[in-house]
Protein backbone atom coordinates (compact mmCIF):
# COMPACT_ATOMS: atom_id res chain seq x y z
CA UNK A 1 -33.08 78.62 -93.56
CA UNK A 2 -34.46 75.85 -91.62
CA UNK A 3 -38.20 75.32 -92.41
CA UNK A 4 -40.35 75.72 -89.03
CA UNK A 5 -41.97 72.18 -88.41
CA UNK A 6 -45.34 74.05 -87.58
CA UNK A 7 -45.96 75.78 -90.48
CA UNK A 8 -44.92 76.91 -94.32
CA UNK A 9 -44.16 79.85 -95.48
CA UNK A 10 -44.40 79.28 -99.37
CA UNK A 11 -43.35 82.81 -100.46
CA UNK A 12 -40.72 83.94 -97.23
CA UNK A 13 -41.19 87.59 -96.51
CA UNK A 14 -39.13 88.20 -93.58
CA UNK A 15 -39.33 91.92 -93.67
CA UNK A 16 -43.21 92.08 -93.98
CA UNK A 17 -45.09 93.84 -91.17
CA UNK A 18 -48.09 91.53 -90.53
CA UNK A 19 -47.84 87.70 -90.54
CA UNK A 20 -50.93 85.69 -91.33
CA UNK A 21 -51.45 82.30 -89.63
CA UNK A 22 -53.92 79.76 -91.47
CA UNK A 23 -55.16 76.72 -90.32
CA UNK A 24 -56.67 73.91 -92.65
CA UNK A 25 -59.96 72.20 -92.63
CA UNK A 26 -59.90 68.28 -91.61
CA UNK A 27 -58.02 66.22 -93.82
CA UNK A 28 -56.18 69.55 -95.24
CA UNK A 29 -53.10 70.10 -94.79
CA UNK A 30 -50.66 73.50 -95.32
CA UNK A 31 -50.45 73.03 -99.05
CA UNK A 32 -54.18 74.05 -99.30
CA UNK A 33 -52.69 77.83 -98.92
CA UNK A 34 -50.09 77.75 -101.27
CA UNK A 35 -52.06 79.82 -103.86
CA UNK A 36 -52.87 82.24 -101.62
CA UNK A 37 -49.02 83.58 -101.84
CA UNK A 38 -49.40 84.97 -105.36
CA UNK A 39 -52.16 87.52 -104.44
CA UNK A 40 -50.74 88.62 -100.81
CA UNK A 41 -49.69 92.02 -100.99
CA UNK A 42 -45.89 92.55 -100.08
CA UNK A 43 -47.10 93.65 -96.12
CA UNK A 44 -48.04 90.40 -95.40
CA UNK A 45 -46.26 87.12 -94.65
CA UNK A 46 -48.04 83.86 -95.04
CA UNK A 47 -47.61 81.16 -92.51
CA UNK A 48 -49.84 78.10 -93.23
CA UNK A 49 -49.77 75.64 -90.14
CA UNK A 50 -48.60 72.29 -90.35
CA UNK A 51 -51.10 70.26 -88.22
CA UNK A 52 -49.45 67.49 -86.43
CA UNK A 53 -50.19 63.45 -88.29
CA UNK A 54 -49.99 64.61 -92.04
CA UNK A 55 -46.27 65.63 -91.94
CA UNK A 56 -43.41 62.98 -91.72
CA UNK A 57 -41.03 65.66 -89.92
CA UNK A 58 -43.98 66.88 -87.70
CA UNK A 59 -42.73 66.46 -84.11
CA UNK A 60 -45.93 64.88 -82.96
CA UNK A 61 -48.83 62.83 -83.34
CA UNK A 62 -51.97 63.99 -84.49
CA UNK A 63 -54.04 66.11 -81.65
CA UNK A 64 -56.94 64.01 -79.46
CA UNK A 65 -58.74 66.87 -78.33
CA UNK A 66 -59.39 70.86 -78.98
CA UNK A 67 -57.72 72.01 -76.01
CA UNK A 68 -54.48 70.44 -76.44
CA UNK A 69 -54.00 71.70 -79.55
CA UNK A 70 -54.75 75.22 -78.50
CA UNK A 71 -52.24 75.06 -76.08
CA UNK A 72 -49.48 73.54 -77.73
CA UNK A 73 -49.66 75.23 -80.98
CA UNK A 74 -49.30 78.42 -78.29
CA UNK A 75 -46.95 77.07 -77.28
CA UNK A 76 -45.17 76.06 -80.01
CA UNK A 77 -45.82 79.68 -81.88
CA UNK A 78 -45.04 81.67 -79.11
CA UNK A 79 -41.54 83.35 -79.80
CA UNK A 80 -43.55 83.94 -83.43
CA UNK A 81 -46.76 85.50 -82.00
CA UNK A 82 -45.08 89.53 -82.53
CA UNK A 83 -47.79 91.64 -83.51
CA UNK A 84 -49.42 93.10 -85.50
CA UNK A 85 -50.56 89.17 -86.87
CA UNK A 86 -53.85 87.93 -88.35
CA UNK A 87 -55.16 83.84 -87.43
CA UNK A 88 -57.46 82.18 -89.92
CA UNK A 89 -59.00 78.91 -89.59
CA UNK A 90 -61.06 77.33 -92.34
CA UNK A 91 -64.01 74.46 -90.65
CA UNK A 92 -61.75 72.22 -88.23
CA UNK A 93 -58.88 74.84 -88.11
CA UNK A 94 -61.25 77.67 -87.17
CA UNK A 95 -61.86 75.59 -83.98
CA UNK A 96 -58.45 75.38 -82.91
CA UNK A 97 -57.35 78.53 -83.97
CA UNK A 98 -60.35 79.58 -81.37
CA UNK A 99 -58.94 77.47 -78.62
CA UNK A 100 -55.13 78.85 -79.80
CA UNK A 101 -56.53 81.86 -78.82
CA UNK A 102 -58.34 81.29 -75.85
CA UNK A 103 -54.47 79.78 -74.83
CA UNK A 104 -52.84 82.70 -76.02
CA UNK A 105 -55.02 84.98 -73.64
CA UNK A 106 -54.22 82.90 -70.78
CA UNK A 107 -50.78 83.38 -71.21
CA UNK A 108 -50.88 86.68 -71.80
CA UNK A 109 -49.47 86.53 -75.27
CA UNK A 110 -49.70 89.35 -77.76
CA UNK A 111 -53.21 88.66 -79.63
CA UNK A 112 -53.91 89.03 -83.02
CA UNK A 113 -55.16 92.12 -84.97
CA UNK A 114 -57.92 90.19 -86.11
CA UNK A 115 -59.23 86.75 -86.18
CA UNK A 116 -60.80 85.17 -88.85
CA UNK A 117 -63.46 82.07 -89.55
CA UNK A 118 -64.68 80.64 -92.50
CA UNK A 119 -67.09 77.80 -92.60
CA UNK A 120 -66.71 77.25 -89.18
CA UNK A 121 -69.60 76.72 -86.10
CA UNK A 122 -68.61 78.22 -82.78
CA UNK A 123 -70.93 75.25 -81.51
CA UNK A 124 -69.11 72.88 -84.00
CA UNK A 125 -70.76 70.88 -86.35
CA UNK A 126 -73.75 68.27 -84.93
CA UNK A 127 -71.60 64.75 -84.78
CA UNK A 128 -74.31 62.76 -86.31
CA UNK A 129 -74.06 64.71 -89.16
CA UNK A 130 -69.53 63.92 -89.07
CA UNK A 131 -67.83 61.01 -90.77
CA UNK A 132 -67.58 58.18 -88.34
CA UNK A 133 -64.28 57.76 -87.91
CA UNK A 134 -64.76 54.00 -86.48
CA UNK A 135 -66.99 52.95 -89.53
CA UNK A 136 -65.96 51.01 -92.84
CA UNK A 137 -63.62 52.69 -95.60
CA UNK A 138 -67.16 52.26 -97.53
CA UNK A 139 -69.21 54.07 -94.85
CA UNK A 140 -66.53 56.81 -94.19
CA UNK A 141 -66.17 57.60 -97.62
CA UNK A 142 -69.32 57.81 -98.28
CA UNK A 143 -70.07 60.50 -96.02
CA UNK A 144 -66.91 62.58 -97.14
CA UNK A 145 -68.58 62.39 -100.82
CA UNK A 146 -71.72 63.88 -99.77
CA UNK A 147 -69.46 66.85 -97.67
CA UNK A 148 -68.10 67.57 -100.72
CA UNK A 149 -64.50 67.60 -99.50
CA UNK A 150 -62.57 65.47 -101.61
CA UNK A 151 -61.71 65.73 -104.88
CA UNK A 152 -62.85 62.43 -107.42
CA UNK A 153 -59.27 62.20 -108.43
CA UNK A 154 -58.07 61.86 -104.92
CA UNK A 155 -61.25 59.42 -104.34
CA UNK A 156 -60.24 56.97 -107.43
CA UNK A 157 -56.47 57.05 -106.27
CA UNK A 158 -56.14 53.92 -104.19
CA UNK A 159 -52.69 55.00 -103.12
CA UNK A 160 -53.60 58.43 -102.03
CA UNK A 161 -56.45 57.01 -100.13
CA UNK A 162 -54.25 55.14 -98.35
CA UNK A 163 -52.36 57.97 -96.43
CA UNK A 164 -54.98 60.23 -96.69
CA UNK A 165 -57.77 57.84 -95.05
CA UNK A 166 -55.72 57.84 -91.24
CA UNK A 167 -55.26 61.35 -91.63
CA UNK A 168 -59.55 61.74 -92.10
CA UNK A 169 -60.18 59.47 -89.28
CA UNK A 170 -57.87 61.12 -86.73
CA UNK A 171 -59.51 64.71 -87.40
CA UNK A 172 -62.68 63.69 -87.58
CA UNK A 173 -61.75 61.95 -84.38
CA UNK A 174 -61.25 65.44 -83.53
CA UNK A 175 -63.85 66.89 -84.67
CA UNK A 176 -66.44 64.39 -82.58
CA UNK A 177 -64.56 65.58 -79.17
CA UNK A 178 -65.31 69.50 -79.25
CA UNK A 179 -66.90 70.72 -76.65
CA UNK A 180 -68.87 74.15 -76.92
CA UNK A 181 -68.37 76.41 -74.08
CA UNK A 182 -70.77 78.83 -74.24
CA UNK A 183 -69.93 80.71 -70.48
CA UNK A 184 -66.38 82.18 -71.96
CA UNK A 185 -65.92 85.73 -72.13
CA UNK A 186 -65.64 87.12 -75.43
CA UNK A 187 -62.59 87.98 -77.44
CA UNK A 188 -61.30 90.97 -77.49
CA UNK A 189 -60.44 91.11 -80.59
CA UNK A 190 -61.86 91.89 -83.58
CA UNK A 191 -63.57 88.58 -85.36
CA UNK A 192 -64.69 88.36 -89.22
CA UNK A 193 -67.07 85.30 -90.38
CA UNK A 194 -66.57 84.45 -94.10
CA UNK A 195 -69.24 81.61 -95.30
CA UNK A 196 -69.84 80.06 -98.52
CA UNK A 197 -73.39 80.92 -99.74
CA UNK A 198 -74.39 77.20 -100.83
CA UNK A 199 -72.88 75.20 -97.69
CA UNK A 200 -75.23 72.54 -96.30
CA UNK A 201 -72.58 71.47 -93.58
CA UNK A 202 -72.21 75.00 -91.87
CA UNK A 203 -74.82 76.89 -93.45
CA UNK A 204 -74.01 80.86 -93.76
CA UNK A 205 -77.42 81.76 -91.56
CA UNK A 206 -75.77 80.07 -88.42
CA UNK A 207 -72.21 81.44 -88.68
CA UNK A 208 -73.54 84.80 -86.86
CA UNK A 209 -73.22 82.90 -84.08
CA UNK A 210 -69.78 83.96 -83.14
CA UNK A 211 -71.03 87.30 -82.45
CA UNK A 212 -72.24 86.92 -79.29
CA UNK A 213 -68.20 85.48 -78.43
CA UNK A 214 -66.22 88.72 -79.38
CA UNK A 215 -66.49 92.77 -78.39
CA UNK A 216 -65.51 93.40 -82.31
CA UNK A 217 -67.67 91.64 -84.52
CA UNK A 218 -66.47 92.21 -88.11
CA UNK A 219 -69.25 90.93 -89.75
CA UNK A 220 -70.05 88.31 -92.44
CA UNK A 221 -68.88 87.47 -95.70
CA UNK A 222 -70.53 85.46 -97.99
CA UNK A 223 -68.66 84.06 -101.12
CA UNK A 224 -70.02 81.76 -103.99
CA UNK A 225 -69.94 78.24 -102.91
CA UNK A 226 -70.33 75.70 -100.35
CA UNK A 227 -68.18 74.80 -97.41
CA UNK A 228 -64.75 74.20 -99.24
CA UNK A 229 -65.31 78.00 -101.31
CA UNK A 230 -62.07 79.08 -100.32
CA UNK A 231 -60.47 76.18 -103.10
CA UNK A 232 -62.82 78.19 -106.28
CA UNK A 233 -62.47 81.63 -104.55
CA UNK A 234 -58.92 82.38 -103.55
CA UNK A 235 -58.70 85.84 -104.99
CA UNK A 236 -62.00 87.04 -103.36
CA UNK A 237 -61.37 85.80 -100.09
CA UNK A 238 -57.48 87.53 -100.39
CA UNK A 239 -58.70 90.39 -101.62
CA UNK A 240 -61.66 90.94 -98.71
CA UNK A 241 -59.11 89.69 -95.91
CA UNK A 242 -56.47 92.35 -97.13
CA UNK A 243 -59.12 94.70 -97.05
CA UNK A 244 -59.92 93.81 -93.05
CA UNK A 245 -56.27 93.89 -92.22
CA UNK A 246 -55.45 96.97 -94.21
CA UNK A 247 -58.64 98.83 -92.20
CA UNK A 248 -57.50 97.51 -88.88
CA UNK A 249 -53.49 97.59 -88.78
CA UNK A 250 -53.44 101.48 -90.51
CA UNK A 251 -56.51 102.38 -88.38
């Protein structure tokens, strides 16, 4: 089978009733779900998106703004969009899996059984607090140290620095353009918040936000951690999203 060039399945369960869409933080990529496969129940399918600029097969270049990647990765995913499905975006993802489905209810796409945000601000994060993208390797590294997000084997790795660095700067390019629209109606479908207890970047206490932006809010979740939990707490996080889909798609 021909792999899809906007997302992985790492564990292909064509027969499974419920598909699950992920989309990684900035400077993640698909591979960051691979170990989520193992502790999927048989039901559900993983899909982990392949954001444009990180792939060498990836028919585009990376996205410039929020609502252009809504749209095409609608787009792109709409022949796949059969229901029942679950969308989950971790930080950066969250954000365009938002405006994904703020495209999918314009064009009157099937919507997801439930949507799902972890370490993610509905107002997006403040930009003087983000990685300036224009700034010195020095600078920009520096700043990605104190988030936390990259690992010191990755940082002392001259070579992986050196694809990884345009891939930062074009998301966090990214990141700097959202625009919070706080006038939208709100989803109609239901929304869980999953935080990491610990996170300084998208602290847990604001994440309730996204309340006031659906009819069906879930809740949230709190797991041990800061904002990249979801690397130290895979089976948790599993576990409590099975949970959600199991209460929703039987219910």
């Amino acid at each position: 089978m021909t792999p899809h060039p906007w997302y992985a399945t790492f564990d292909p369960r064509p027969d499974a009733p419920v598909r699950l869409y992920c989309l990684p933080c900035a400077g993640g990529s698909a591979e960051m779900f691979r170990p989520w496969a193992e502790f999927l129940p048989p039901g559900l399918e993983l899909r982990a998106i392949r954001l444009p600029g990180r792939h060498a097969r990836h028919p585009r270049n990376a996205f410039a703004d929020f609502d252009t990647a809504g749209d095409e990765l609608a787009e792109a995913l709409a022949a796949e969009l059969r229901p029942p499905y679950v969308l989950f975006g971790h930080s950066m993802g969250g954000l365009i899996a938002y405006r994904m489905l703020r495209a999918v209810e314009r064009r009157g796409l099937p919507q997801p059984a439930l949507f799902v945000v972890a370490s993610c601000l509905v107002q997006g994060i403040a930009v003087d607090r983000l990685p300036d993208p224009a700034g010195s390797d020095e600078r920009f590294l520096g700043v990605l140290r104190r988030f936390g997000g990259m690992p010191p084997e990755v940082l002392a790795d001259e070579e992986v620095l050196a694809f990884q660095l345009p891939v930062l700067r074009a998301d966090f390019r990214l990141c700097r353009s959202y625009v919070y629209r706080g006038g939208e109606p709100p989803l109609r479908v239901p929304l869980r918040v999953m935080g990491g207890t610990t996170d300084v970047i998208t602290p847990h206490r604001h994440l309730a936000a996204w309340r006031h932006h659906t009819r069906r809010y879930l809740g949230l979740r709190t797991f041990p951690g800061g904002h990249f939990f979801l690397r130290d707490q895979v089976r948790p996080v599993v576990g409590a999203l099975t949970d959600d889909v199991a209460d929703l798609v039987s219910g």
